[in-house]
PDB file of N, CA and C in Angstrom:
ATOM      1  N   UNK A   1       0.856  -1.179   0.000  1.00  0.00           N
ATOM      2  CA  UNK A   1       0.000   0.000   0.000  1.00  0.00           C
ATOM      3  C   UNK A   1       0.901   1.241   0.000  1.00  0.00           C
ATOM      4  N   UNK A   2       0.459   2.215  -0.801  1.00  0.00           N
ATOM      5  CA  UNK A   2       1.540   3.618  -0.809  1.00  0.00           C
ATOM      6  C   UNK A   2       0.832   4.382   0.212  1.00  0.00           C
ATOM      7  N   UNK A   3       2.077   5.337   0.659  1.00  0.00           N
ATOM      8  CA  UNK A   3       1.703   6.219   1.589  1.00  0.00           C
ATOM      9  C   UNK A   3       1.044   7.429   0.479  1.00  0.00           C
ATOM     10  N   UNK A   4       0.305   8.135   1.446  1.00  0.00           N
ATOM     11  CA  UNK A   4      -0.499   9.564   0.308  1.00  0.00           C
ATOM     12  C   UNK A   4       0.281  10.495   0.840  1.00  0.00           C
ATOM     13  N   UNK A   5       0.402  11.654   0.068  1.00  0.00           N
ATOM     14  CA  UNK A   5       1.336  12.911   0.344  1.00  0.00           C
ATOM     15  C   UNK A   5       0.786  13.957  -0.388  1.00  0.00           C
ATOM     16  N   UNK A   6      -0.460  14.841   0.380  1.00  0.00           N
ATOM     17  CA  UNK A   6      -1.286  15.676  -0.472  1.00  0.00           C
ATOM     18  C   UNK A   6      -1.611  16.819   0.547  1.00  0.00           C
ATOM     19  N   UNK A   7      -2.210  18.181  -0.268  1.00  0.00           N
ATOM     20  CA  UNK A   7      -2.776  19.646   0.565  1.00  0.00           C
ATOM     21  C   UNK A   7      -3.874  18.833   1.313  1.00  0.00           C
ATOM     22  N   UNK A   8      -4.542  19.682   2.001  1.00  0.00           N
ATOM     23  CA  UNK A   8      -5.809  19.326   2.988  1.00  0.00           C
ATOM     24  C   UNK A   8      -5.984  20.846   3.543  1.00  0.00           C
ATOM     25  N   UNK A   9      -7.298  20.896   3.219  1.00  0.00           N
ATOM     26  CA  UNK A   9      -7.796  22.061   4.316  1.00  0.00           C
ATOM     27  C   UNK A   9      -8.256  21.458   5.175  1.00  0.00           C
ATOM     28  N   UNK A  10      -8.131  21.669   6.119  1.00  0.00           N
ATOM     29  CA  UNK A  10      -8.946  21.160   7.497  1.00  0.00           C
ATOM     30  C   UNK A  10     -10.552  21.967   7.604  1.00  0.00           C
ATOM     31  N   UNK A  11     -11.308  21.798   7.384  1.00  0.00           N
ATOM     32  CA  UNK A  11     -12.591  22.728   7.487  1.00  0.00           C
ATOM     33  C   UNK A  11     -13.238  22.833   8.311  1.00  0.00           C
ATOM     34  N   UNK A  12     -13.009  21.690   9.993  1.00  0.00           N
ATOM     35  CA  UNK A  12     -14.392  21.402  10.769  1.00  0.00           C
ATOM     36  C   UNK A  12     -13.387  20.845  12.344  1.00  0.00           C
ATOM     37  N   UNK A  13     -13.295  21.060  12.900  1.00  0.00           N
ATOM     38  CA  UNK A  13     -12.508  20.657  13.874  1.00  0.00           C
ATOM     39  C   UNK A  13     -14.081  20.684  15.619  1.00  0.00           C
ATOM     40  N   UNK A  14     -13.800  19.711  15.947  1.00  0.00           N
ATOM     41  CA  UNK A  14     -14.590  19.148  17.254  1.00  0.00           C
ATOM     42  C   UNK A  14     -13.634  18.202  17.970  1.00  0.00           C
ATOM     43  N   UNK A  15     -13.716  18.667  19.253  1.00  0.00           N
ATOM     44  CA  UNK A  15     -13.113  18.124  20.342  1.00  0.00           C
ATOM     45  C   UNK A  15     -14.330  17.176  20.864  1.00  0.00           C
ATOM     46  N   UNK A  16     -14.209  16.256  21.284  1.00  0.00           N
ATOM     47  CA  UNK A  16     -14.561  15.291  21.743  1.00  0.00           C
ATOM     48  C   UNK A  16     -14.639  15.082  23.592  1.00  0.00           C
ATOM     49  N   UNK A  17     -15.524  14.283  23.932  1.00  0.00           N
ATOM     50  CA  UNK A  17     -15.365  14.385  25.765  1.00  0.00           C
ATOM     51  C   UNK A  17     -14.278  14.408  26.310  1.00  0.00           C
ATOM     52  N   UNK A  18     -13.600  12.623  25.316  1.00  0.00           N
ATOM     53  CA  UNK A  18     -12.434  12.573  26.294  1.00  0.00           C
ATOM     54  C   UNK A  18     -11.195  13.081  25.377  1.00  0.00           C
ATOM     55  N   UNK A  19     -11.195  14.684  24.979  1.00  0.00           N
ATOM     56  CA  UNK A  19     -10.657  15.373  24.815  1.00  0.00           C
ATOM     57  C   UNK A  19      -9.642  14.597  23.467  1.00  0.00           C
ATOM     58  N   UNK A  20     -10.016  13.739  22.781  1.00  0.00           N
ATOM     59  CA  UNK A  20      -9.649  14.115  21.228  1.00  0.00           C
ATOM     60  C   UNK A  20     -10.513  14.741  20.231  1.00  0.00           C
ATOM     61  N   UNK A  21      -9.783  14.855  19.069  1.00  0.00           N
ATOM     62  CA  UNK A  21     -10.345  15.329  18.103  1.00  0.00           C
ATOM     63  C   UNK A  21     -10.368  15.028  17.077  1.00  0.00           C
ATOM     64  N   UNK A  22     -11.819  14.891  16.300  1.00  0.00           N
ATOM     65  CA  UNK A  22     -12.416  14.916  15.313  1.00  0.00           C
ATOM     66  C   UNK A  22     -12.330  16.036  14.071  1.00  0.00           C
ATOM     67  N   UNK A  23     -11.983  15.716  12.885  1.00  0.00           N
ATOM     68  CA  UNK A  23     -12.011  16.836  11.863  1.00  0.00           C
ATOM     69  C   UNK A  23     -12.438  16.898  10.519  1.00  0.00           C
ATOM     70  N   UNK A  24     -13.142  17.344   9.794  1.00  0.00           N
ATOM     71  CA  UNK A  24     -13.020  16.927   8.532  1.00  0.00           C
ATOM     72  C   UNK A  24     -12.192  17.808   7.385  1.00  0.00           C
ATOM     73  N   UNK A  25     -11.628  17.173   6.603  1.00  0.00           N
ATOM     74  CA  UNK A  25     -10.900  18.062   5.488  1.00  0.00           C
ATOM     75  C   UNK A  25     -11.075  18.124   4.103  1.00  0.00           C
ATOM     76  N   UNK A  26     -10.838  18.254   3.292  1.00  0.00           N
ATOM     77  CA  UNK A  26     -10.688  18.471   2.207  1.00  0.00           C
ATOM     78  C   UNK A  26      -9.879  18.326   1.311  1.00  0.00           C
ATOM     79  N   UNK A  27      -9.619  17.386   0.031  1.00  0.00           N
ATOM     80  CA  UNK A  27      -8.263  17.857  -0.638  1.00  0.00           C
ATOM     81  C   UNK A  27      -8.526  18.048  -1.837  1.00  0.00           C
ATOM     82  N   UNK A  28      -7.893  18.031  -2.809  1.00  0.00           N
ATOM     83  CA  UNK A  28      -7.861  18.444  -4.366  1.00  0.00           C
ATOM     84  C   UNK A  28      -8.643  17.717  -5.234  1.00  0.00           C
ATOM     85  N   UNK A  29      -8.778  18.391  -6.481  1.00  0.00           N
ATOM     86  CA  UNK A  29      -9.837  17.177  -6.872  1.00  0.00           C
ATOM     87  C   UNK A  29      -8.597  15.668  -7.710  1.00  0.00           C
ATOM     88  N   UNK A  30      -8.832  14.544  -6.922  1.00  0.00           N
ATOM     89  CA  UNK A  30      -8.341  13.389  -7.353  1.00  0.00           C
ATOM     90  C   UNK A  30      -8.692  12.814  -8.709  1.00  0.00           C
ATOM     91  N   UNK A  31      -7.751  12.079  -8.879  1.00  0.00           N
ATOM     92  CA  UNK A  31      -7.891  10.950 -10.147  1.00  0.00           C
ATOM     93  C   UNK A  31      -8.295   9.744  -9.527  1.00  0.00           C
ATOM     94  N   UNK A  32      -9.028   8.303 -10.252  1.00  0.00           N
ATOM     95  CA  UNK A  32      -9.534   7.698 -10.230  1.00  0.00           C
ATOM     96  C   UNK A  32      -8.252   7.011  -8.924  1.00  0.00           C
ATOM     97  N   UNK A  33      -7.117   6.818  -9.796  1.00  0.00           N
ATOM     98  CA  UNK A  33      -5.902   6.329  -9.008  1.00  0.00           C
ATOM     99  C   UNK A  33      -6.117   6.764  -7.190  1.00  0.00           C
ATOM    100  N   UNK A  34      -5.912   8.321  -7.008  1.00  0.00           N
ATOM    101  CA  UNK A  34      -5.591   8.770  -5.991  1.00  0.00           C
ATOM    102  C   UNK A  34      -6.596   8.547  -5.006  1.00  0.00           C
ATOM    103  N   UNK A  35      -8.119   8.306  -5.517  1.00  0.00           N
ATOM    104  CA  UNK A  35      -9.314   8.443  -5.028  1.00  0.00           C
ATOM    105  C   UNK A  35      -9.329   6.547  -4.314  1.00  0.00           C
ATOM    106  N   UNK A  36      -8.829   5.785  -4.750  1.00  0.00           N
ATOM    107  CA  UNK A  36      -8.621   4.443  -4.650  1.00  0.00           C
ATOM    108  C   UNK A  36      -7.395   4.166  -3.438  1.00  0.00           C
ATOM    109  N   UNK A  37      -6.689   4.944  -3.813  1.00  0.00           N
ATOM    110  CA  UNK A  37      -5.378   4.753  -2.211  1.00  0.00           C
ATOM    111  C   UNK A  37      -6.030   5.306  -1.252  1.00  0.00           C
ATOM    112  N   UNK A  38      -7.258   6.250  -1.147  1.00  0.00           N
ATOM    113  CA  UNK A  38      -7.384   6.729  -0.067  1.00  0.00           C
ATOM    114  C   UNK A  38      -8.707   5.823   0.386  1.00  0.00           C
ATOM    115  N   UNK A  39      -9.270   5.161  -0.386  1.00  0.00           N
ATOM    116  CA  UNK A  39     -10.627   4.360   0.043  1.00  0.00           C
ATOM    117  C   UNK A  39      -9.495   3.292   0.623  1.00  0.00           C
ATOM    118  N   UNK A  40      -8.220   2.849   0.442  1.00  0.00           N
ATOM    119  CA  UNK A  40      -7.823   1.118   0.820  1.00  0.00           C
ATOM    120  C   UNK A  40      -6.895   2.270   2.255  1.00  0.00           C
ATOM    121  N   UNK A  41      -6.959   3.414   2.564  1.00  0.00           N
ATOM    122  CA  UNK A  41      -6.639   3.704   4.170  1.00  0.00           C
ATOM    123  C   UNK A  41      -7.905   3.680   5.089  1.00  0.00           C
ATOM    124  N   UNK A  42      -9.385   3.291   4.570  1.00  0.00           N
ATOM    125  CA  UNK A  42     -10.282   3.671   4.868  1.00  0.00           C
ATOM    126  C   UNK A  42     -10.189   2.813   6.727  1.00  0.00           C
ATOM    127  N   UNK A  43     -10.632   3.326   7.602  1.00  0.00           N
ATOM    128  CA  UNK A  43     -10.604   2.756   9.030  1.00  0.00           C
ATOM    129  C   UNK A  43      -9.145   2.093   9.139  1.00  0.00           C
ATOM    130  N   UNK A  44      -8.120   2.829   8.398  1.00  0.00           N
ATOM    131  CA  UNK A  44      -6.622   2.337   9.169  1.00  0.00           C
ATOM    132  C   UNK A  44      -6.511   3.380  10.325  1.00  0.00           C
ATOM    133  N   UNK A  45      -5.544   2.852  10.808  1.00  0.00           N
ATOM    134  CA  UNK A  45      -4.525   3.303  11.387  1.00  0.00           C
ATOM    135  C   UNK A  45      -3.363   4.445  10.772  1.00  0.00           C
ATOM    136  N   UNK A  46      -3.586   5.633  10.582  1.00  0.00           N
ATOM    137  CA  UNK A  46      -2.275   6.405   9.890  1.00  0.00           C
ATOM    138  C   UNK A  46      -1.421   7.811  10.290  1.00  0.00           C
ATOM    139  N   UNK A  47      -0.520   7.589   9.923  1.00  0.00           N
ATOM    140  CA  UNK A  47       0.502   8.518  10.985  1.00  0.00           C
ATOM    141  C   UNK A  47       0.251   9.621   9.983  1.00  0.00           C
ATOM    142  N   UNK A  48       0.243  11.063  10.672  1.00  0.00           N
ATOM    143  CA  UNK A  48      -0.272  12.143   9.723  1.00  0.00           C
ATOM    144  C   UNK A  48       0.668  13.476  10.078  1.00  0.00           C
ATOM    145  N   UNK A  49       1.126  14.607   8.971  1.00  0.00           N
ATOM    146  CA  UNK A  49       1.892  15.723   9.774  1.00  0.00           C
ATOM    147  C   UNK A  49       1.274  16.544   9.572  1.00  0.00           C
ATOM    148  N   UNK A  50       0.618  17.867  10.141  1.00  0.00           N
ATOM    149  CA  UNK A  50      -0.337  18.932  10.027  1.00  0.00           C
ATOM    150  C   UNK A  50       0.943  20.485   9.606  1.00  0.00           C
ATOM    151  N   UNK A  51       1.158  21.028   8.401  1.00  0.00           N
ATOM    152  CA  UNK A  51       1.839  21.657   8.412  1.00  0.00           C
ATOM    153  C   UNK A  51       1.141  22.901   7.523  1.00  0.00           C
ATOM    154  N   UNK A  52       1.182  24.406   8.047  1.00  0.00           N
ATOM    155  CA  UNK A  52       0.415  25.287   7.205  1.00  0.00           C
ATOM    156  C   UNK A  52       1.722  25.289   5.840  1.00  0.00           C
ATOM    157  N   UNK A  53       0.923  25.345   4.864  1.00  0.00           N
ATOM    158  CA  UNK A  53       1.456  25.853   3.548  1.00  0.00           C
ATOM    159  C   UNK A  53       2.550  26.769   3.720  1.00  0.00           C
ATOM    160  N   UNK A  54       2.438  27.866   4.420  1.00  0.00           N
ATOM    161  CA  UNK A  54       3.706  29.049   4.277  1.00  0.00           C
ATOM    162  C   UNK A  54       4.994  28.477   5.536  1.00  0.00           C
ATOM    163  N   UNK A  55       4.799  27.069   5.848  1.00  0.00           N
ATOM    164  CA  UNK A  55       5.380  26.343   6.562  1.00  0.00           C
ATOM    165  C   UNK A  55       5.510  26.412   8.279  1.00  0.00           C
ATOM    166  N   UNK A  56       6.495  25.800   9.283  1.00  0.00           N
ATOM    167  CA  UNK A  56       6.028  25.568  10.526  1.00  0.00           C
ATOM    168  C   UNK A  56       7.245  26.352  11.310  1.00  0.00           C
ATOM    169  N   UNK A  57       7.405  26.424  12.366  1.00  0.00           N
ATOM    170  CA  UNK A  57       8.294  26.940  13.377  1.00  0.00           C
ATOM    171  C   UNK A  57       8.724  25.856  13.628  1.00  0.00           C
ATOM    172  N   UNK A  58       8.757  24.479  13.837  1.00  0.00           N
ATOM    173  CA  UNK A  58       8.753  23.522  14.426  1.00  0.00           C
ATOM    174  C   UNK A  58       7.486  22.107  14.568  1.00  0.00           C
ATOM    175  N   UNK A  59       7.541  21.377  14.724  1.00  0.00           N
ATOM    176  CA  UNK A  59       6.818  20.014  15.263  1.00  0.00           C
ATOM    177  C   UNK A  59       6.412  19.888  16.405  1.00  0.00           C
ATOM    178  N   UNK A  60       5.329  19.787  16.663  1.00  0.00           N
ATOM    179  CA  UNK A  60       4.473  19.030  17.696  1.00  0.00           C
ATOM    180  C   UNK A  60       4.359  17.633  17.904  1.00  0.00           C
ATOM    181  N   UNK A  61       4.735  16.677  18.347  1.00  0.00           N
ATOM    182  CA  UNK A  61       4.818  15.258  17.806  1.00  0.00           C
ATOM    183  C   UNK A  61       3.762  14.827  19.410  1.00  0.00           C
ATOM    184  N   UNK A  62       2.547  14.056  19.219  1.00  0.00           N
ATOM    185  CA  UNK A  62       1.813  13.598  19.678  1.00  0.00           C
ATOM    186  C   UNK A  62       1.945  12.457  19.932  1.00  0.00           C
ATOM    187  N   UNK A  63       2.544  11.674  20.556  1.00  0.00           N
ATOM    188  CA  UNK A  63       2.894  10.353  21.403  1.00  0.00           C
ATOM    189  C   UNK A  63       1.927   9.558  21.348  1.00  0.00           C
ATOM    190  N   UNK A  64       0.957   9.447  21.784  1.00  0.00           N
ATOM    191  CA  UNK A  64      -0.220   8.850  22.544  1.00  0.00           C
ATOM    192  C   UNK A  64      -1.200   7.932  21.727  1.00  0.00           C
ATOM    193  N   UNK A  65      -1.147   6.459  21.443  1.00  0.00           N
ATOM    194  CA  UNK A  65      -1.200   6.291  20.409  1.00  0.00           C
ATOM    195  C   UNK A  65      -3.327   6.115  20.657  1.00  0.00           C
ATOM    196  N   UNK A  66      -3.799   6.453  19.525  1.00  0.00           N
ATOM    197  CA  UNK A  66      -5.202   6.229  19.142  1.00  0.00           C
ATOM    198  C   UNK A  66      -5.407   4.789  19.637  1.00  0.00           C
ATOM    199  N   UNK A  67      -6.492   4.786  20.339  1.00  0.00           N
ATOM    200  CA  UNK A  67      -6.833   3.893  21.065  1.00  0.00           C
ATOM    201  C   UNK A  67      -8.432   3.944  20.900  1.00  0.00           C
ATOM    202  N   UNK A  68      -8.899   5.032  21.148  1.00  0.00           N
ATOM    203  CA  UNK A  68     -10.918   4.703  21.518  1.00  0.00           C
ATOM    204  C   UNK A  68     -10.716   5.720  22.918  1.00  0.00           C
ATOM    205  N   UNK A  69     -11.806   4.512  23.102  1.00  0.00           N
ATOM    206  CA  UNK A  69     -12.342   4.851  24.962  1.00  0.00           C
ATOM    207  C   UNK A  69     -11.145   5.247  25.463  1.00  0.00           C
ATOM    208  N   UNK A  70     -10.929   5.746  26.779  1.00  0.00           N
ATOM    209  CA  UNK A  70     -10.796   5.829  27.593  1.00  0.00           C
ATOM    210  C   UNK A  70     -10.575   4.419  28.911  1.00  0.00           C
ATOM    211  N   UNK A  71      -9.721   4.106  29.502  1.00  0.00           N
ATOM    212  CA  UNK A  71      -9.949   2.631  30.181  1.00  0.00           C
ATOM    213  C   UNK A  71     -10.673   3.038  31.332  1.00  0.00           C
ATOM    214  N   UNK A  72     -11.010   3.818  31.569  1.00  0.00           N
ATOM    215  CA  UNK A  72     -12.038   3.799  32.799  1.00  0.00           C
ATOM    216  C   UNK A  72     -13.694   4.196  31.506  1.00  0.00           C
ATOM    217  N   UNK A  73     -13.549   4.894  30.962  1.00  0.00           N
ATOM    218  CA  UNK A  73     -14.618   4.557  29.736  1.00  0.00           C
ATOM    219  C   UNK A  73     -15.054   2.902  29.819  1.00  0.00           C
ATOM    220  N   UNK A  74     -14.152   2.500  29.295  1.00  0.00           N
ATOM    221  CA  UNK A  74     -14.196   0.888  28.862  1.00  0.00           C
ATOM    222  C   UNK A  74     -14.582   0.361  30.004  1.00  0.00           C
ATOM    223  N   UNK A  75     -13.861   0.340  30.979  1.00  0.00           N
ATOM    224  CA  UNK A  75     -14.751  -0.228  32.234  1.00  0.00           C
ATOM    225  C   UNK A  75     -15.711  -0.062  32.291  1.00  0.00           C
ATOM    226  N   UNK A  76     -16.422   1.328  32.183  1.00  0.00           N
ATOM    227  CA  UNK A  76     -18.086   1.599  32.424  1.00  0.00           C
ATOM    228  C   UNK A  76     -18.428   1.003  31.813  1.00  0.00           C
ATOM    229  N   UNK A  77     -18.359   0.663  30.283  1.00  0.00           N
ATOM    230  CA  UNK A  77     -18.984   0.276  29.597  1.00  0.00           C
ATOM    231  C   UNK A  77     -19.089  -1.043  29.641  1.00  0.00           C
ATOM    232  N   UNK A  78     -18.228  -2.160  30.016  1.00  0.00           N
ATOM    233  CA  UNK A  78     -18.478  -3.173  30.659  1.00  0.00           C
ATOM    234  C   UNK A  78     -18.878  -3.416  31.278  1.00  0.00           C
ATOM    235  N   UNK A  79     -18.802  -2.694  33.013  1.00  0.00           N
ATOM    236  CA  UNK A  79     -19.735  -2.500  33.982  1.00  0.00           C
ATOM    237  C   UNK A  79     -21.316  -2.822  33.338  1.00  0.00           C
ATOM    238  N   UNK A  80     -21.541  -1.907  32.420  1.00  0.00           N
ATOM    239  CA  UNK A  80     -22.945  -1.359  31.982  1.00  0.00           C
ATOM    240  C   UNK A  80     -23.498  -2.845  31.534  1.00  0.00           C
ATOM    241  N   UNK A  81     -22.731  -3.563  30.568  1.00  0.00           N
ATOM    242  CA  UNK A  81     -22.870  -4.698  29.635  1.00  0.00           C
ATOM    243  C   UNK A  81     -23.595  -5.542  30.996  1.00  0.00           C
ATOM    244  N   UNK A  82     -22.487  -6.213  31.509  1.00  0.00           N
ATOM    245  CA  UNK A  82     -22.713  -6.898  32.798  1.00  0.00           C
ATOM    246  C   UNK A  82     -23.988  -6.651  33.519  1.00  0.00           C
ATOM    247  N   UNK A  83     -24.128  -4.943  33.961  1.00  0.00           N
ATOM    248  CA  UNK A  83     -25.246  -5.270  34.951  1.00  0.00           C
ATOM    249  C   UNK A  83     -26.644  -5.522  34.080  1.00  0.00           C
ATOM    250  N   UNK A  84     -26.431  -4.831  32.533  1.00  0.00           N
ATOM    251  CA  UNK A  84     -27.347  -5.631  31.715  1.00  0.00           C
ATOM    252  C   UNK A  84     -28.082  -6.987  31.803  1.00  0.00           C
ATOM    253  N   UNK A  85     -26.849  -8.149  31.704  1.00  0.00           N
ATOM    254  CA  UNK A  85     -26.885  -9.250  31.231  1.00  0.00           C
ATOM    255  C   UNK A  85     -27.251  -9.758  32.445  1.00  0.00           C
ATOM    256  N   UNK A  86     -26.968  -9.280  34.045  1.00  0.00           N
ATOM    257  CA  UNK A  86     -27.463 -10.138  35.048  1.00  0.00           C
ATOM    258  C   UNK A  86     -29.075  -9.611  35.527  1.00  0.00           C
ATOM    259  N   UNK A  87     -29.540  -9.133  34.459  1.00  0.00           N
ATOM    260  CA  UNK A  87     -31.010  -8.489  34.422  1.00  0.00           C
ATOM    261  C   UNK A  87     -31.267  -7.519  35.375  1.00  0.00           C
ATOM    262  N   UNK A  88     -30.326  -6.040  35.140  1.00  0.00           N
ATOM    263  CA  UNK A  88     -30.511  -4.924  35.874  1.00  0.00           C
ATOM    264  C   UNK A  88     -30.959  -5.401  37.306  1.00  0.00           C
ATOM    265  N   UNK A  89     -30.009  -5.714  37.954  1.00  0.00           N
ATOM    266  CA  UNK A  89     -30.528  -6.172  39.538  1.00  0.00           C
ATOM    267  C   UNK A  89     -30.740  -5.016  40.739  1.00  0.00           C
ATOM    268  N   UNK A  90     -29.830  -3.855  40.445  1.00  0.00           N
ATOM    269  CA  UNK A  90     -30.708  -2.905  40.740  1.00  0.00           C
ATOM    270  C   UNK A  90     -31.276  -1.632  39.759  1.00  0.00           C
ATOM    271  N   UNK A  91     -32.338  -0.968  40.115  1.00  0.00           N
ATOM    272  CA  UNK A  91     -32.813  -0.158  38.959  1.00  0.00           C
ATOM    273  C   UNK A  91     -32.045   0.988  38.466  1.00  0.00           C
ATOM    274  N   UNK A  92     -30.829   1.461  39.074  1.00  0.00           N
ATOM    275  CA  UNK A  92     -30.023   2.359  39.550  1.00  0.00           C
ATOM    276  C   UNK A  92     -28.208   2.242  38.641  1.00  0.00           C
ATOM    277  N   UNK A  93     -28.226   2.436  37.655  1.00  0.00           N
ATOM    278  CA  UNK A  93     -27.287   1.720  36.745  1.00  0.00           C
ATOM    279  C   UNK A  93     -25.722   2.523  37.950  1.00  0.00           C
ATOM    280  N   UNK A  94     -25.740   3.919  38.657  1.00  0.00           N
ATOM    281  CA  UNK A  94     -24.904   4.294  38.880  1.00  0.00           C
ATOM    282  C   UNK A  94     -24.553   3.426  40.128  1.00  0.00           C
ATOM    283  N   UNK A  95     -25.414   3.285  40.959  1.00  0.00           N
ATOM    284  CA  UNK A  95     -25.091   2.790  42.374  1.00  0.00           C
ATOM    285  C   UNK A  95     -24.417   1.176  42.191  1.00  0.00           C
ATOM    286  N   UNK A  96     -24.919   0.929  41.044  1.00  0.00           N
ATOM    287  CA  UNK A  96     -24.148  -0.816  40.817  1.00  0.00           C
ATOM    288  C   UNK A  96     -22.992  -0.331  40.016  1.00  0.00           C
ATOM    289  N   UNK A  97     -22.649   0.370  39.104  1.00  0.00           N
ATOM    290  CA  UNK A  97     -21.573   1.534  38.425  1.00  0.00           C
ATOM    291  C   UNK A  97     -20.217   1.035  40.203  1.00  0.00           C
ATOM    292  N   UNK A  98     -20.746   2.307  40.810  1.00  0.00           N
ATOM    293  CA  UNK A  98     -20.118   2.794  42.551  1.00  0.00           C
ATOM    294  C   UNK A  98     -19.783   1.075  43.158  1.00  0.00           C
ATOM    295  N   UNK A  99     -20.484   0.781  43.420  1.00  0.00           N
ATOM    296  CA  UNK A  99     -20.290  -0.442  44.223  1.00  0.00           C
ATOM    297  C   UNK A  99     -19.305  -1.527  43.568  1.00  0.00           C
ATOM    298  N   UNK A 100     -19.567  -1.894  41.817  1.00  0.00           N
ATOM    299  CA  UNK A 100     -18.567  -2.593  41.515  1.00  0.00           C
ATOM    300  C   UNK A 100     -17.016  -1.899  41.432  1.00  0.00           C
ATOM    301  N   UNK A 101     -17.071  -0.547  41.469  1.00  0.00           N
ATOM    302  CA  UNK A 101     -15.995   0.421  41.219  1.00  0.00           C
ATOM    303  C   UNK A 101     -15.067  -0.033  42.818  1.00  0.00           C
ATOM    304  N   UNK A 102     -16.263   0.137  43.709  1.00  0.00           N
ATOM    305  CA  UNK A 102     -15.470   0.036  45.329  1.00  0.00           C
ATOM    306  C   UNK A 102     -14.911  -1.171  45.470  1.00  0.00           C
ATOM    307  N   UNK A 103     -15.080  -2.692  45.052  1.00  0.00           N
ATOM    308  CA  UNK A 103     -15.082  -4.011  45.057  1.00  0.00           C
ATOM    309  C   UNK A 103     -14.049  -3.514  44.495  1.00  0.00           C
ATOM    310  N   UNK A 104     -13.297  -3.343  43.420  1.00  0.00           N
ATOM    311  CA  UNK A 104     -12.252  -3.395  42.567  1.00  0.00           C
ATOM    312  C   UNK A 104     -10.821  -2.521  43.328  1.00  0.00           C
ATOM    313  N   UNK A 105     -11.412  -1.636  43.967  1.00  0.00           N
ATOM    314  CA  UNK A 105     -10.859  -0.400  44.793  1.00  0.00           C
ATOM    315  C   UNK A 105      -9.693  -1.432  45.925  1.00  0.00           C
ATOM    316  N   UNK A 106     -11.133  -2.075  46.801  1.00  0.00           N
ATOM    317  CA  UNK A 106     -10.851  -2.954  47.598  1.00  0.00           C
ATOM    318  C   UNK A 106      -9.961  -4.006  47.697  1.00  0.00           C
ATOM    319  N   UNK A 107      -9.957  -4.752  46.256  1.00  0.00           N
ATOM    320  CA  UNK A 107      -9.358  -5.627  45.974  1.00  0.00           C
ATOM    321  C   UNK A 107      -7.922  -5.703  45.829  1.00  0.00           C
ATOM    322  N   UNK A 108      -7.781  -4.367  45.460  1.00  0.00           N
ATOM    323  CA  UNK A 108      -6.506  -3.761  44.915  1.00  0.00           C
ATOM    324  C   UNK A 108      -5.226  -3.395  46.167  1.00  0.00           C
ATOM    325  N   UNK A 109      -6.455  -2.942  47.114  1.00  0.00           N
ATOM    326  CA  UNK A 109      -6.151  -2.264  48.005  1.00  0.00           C
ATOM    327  C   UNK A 109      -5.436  -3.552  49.322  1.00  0.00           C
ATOM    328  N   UNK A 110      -6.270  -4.839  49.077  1.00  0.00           N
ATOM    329  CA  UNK A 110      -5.630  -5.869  49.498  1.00  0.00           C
ATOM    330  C   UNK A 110      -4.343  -6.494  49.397  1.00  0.00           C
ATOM    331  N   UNK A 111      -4.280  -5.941  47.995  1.00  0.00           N
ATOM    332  CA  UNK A 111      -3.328  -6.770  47.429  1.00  0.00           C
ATOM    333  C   UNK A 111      -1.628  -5.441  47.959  1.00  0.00           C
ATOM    334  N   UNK A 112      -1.822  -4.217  48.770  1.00  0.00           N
ATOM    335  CA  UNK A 112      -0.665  -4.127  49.028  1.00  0.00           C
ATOM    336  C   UNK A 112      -0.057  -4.199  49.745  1.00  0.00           C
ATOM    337  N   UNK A 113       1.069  -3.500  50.028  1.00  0.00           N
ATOM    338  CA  UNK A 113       2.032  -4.329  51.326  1.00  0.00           C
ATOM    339  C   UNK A 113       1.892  -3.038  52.117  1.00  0.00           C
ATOM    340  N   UNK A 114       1.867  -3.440  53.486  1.00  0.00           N
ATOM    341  CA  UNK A 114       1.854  -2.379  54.576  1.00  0.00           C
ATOM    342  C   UNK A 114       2.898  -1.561  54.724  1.00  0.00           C
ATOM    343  N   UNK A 115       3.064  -0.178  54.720  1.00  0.00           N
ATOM    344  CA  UNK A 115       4.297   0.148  54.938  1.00  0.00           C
ATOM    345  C   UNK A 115       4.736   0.464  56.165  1.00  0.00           C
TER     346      UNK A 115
END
């Protein structure tokens, strides 16, 4: 697969809860060719450099690799699955949320050494 190397306006920029961001852009009008490398990046993974046209002072290099959720996200959302599947046992999605949160707290909290 070739890498793409093209202008982009950025036109639409939204931050997100857990503070990434979403954007949409724009680029030139493509050939059949160019329009085809960019459908086979479609839901990759791709490393990208944001540079204005009249060029940069320097690089920003963003570490952090794309992931999704959040792992305490992901927990909730498991949490959520779970108290689903054991047929909402209480009516209260947060207080079973709290309580499995404290169990885990606890557990953890067992597991260290006294100082």
């Amino acid at each position: 697969m070739q890498a793409i190397h093209t202008q982009l306006e950025i036109n639409r920029v939204t931050i997100k809860k857990d503070d990434s961001v979403g954007f949409s852009a724009t680029t030139p009008a493509l050939t059949d060719t160019e329009l085809s490398a960019f459908r086979q990046l479609s839901k990759l993974l791709v490393n990208a450099i944001f540079e204005p046209q009249e060029g940069s002072s320097g690089v920003l290099k963003i570490t952090e690799p794309l992931t999704g959720k959040s792992p305490s996200a992901r927990l909730r959302a498991v949490l959520f699955v779970l108290w689903k599947q054991q047929g909402m046992p209480q009516n209260d999605f947060e207080v079973y949320y709290r309580l499995q949160v404290e169990k885990v707290i606890d557990k953890i909290k067992s597991l260290l050494e006294d100082e």
